[in-house]
PDB file of N, CA and C in Angstrom:
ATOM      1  N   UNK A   1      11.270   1.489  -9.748  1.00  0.00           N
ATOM      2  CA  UNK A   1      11.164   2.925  -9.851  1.00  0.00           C
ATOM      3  C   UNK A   1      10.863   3.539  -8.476  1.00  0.00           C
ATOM      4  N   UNK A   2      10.162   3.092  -7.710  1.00  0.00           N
ATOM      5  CA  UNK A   2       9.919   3.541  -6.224  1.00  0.00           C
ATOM      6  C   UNK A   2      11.256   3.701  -5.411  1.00  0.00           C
ATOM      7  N   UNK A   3      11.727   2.473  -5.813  1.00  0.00           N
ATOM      8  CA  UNK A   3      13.440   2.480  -4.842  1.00  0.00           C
ATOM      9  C   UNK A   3      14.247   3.852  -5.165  1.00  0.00           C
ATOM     10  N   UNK A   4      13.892   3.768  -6.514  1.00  0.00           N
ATOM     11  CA  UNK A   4      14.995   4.825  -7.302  1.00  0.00           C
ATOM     12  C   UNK A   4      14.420   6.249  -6.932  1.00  0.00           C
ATOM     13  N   UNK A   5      13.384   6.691  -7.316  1.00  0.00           N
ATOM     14  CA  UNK A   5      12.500   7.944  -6.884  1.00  0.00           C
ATOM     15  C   UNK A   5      12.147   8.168  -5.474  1.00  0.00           C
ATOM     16  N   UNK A   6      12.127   6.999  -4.405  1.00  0.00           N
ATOM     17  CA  UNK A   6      11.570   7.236  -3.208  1.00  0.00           C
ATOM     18  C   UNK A   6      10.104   8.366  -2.528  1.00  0.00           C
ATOM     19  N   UNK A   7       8.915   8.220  -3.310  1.00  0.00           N
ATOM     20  CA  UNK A   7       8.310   8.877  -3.387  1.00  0.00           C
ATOM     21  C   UNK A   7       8.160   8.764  -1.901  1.00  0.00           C
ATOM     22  N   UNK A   8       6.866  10.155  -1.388  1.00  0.00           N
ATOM     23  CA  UNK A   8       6.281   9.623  -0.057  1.00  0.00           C
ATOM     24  C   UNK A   8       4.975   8.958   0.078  1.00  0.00           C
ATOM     25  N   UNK A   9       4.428   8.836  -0.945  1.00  0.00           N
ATOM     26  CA  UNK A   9       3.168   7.935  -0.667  1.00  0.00           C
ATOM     27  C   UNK A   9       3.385   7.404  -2.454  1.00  0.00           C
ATOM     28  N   UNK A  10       2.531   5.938  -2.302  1.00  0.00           N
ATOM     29  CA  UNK A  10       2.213   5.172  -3.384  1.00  0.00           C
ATOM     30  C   UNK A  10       0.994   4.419  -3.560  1.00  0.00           C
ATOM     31  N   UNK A  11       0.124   5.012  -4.445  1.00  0.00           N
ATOM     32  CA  UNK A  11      -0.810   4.103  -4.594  1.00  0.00           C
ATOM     33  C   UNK A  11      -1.118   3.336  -5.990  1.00  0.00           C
ATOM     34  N   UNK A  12      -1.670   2.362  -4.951  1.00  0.00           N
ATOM     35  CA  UNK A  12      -1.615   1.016  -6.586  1.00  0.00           C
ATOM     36  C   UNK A  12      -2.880   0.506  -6.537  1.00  0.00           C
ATOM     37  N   UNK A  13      -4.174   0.642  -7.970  1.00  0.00           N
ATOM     38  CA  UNK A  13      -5.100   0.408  -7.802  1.00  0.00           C
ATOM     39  C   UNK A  13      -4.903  -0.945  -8.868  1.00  0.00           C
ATOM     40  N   UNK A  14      -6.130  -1.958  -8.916  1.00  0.00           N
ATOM     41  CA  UNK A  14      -6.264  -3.188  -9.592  1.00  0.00           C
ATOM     42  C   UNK A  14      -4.884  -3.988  -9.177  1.00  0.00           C
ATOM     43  N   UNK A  15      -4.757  -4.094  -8.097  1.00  0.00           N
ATOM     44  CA  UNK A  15      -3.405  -5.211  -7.588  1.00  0.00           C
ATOM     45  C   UNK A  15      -3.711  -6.385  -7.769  1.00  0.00           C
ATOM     46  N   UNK A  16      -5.216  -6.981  -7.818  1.00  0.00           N
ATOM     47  CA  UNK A  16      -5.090  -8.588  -8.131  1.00  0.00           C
ATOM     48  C   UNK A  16      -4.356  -9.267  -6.981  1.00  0.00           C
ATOM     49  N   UNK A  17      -4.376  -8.164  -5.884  1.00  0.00           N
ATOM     50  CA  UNK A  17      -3.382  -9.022  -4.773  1.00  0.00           C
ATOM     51  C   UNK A  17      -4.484  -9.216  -3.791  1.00  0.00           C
ATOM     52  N   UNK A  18      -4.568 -10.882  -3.109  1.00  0.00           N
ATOM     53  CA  UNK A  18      -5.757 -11.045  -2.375  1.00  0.00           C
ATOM     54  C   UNK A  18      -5.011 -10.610  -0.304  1.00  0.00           C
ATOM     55  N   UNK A  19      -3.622 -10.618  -0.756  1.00  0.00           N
ATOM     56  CA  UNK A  19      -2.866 -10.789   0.676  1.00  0.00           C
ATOM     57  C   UNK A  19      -1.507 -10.190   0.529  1.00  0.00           C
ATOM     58  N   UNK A  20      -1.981  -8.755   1.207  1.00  0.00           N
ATOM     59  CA  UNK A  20      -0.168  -8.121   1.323  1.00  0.00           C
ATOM     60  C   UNK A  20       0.367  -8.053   2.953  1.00  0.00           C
ATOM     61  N   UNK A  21       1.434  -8.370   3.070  1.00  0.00           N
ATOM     62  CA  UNK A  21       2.517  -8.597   3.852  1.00  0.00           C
ATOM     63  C   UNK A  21       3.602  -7.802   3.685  1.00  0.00           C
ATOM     64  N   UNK A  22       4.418  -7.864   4.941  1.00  0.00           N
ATOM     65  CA  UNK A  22       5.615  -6.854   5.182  1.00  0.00           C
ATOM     66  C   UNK A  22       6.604  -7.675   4.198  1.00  0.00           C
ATOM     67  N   UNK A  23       6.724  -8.775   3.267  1.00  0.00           N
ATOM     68  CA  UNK A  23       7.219  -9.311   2.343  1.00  0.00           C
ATOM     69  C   UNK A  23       6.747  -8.510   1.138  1.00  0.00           C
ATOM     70  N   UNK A  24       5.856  -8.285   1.017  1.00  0.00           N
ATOM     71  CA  UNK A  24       5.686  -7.635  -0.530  1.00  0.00           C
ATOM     72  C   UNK A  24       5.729  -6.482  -0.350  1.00  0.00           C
ATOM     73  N   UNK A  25       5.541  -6.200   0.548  1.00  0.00           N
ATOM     74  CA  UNK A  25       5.514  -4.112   0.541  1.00  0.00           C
ATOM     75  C   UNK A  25       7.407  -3.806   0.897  1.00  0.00           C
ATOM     76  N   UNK A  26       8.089  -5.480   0.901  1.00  0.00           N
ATOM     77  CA  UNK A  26       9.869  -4.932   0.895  1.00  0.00           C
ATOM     78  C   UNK A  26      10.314  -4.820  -0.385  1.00  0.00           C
ATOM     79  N   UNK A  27       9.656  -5.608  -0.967  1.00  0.00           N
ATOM     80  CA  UNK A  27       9.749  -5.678  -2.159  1.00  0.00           C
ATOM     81  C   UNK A  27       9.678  -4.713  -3.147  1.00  0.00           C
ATOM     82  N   UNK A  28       8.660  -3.686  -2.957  1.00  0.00           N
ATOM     83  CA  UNK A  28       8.213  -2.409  -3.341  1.00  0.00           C
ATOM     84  C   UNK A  28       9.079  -1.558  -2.789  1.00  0.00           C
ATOM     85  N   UNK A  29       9.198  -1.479  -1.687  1.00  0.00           N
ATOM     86  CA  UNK A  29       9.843   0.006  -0.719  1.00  0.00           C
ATOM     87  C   UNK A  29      11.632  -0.763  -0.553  1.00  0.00           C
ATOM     88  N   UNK A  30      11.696  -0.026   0.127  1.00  0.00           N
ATOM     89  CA  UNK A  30      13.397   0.247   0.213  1.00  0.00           C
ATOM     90  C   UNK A  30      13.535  -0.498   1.685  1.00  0.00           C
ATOM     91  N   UNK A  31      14.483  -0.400   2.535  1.00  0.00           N
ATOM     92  CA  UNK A  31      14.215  -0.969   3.872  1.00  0.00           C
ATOM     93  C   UNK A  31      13.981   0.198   4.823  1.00  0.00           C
ATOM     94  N   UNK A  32      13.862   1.069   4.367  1.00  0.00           N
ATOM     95  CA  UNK A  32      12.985   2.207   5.552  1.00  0.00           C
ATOM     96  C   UNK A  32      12.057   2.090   6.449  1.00  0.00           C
ATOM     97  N   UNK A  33      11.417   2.145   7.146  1.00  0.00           N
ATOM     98  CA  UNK A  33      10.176   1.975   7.810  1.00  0.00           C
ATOM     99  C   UNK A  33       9.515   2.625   6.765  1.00  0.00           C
ATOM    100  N   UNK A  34       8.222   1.847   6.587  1.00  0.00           N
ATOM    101  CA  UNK A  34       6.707   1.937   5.776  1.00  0.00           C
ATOM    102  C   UNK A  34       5.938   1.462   6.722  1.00  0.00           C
ATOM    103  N   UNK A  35       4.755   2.722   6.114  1.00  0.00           N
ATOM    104  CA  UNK A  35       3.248   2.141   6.744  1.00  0.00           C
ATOM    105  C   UNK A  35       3.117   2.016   5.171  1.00  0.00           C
ATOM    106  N   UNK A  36       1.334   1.038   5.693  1.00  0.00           N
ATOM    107  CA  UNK A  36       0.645   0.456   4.233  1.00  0.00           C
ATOM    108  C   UNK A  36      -0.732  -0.286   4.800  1.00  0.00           C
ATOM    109  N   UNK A  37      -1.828   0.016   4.377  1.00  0.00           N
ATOM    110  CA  UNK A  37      -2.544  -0.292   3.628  1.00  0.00           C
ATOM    111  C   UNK A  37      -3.169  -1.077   2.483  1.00  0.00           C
ATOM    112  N   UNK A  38      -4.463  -1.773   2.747  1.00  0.00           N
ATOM    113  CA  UNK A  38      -4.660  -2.729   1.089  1.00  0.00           C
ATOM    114  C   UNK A  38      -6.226  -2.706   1.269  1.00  0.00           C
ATOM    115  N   UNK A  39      -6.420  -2.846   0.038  1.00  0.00           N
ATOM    116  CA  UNK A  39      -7.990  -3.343   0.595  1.00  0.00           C
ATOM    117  C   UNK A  39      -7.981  -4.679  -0.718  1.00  0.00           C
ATOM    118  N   UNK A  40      -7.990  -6.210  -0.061  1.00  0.00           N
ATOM    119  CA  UNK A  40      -7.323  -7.338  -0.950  1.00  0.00           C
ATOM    120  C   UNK A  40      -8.724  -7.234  -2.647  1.00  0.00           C
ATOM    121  N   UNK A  41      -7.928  -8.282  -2.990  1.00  0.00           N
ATOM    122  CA  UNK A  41      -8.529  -8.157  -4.257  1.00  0.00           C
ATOM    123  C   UNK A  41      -9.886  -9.085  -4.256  1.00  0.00           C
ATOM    124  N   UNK A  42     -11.096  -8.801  -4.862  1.00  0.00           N
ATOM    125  CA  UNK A  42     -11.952 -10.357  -5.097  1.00  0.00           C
ATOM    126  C   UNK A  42     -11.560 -10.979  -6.536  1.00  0.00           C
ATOM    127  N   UNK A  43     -11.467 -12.100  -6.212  1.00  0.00           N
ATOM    128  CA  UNK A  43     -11.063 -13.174  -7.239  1.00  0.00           C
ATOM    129  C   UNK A  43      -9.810 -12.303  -8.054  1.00  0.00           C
ATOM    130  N   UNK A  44     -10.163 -12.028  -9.432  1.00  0.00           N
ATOM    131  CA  UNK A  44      -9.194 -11.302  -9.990  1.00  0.00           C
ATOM    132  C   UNK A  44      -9.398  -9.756 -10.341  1.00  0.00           C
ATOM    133  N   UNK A  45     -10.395  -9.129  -9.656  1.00  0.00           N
ATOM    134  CA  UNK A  45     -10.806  -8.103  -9.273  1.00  0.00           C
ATOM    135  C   UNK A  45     -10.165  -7.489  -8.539  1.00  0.00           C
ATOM    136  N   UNK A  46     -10.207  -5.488  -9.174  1.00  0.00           N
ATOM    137  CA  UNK A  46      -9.736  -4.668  -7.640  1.00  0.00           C
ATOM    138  C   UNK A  46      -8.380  -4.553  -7.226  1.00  0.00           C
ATOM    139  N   UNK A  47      -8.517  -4.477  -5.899  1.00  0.00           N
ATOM    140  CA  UNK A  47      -7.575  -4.678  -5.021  1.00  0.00           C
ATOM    141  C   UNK A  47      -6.781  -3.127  -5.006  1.00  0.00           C
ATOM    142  N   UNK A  48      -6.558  -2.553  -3.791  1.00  0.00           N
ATOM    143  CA  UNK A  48      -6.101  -1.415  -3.318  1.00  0.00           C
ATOM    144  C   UNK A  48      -4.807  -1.405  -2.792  1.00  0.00           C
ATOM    145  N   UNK A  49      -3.733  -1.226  -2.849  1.00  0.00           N
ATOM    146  CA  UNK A  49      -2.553  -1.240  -1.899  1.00  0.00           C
ATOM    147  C   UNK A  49      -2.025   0.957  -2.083  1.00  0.00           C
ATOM    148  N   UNK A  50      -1.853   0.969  -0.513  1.00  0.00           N
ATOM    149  CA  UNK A  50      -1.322   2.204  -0.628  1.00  0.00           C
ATOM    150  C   UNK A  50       0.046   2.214   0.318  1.00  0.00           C
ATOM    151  N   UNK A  51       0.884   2.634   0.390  1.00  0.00           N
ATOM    152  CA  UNK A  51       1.863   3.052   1.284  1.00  0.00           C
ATOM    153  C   UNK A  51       2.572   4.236   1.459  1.00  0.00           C
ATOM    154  N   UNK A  52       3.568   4.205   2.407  1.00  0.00           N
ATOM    155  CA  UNK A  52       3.911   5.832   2.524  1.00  0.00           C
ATOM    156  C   UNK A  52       4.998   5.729   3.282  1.00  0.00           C
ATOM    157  N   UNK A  53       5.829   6.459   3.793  1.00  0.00           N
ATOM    158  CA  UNK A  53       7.273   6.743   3.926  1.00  0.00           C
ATOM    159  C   UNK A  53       6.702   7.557   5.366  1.00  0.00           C
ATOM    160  N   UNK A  54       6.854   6.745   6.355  1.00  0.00           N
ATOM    161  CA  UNK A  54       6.335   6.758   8.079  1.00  0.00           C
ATOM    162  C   UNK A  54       7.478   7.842   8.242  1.00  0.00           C
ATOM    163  N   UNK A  55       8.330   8.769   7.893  1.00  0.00           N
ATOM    164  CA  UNK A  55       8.749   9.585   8.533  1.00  0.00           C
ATOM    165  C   UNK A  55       8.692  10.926   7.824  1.00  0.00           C
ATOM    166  N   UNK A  56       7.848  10.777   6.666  1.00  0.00           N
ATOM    167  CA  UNK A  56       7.171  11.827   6.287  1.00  0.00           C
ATOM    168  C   UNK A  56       5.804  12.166   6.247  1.00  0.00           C
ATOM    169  N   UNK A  57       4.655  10.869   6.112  1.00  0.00           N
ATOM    170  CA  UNK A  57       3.501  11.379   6.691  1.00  0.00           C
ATOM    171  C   UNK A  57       3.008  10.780   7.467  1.00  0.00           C
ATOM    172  N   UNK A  58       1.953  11.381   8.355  1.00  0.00           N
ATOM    173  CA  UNK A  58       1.436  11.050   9.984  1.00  0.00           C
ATOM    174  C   UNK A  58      -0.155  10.251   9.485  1.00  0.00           C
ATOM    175  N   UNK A  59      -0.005   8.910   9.433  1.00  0.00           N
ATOM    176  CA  UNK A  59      -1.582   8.267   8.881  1.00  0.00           C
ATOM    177  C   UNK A  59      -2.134   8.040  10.893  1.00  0.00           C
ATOM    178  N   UNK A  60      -3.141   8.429  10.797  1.00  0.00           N
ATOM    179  CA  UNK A  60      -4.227   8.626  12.205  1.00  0.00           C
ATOM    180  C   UNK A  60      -4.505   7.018  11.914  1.00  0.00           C
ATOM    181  N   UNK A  61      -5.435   7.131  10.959  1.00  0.00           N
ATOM    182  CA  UNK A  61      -5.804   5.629  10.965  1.00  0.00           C
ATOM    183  C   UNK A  61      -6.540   5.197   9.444  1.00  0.00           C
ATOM    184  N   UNK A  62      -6.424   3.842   9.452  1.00  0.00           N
ATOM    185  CA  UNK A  62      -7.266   3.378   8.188  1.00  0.00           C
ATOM    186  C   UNK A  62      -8.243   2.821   7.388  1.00  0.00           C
ATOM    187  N   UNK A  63      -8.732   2.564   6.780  1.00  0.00           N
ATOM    188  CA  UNK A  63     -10.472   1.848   6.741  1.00  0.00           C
ATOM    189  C   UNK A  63     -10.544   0.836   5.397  1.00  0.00           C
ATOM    190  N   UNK A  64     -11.113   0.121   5.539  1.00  0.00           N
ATOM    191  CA  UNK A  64     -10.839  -0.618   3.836  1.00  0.00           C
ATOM    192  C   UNK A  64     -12.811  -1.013   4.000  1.00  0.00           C
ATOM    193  N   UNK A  65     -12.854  -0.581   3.411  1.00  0.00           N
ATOM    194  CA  UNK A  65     -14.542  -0.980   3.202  1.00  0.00           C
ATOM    195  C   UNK A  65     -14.782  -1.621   1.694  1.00  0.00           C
ATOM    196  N   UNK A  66     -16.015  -1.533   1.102  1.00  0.00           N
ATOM    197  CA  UNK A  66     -16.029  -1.867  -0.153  1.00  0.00           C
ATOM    198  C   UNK A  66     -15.626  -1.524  -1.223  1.00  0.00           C
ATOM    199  N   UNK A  67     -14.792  -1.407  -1.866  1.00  0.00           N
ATOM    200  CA  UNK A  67     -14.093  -0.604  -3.576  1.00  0.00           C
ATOM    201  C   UNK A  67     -13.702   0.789  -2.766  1.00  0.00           C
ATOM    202  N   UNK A  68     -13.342   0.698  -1.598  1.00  0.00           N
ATOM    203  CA  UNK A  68     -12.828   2.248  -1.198  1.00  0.00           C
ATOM    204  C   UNK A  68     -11.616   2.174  -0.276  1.00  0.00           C
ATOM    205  N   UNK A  69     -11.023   2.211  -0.016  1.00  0.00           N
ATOM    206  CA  UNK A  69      -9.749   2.327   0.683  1.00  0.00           C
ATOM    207  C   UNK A  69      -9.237   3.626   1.742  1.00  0.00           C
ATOM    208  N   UNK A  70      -9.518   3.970   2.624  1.00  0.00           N
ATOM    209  CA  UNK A  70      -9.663   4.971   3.239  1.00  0.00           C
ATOM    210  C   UNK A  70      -8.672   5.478   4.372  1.00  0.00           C
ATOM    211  N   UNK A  71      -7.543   6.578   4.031  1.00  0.00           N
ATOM    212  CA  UNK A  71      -6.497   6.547   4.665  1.00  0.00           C
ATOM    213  C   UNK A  71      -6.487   8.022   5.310  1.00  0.00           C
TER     214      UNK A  71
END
C-alpha cells in the first residue's frame, strides 16, 4: 500500500524489528531516495520505524531514546 499511495512520511509503531537497514526500508518504499529512522525493538517489544520521502520533507536531525522516537 505505501508503493501504491506513496505517502510522504510513514510511521510504524510495535515493529518487533530489532535491526532496520536500507534492505527493509526497500522493501517498504519504492526506489526513491528515503530517509528513516527506528528506534529497534526489545525482545518482542516496541520498536519504532519512521520514514519519509527526502524530497518532500527536510528532517534536521534524529533521536531514538527510550519508547520515544524523535524526528
Amino acid at each position: 500500500m505505501v508503493k501504491e499511495k506513496r505517502p510522504m512520511v510513514v510511521y510504524l509503531k510495535e515493529t518487533k524489528l530489532q535491526v532496520v537497514d536500507d534492505c527493509v526500508i526497500r522493501l517498504l518504499w519504492s526506489s526513491e531516495p528515503v530517509g528513516y529512522s527506528y528506534r529497534p525493538s526489545v525482545g518482542t517489544f516496541s520498536g519504532i520505524l519512521c520514514f519519509w520521502d527526502v524530497y518532500e520533507v527536510e528532517v534536521w536531525s534524529t533521536l531514538s531514546l527510550e519508547h520515544i522516537l524523535v524526528i
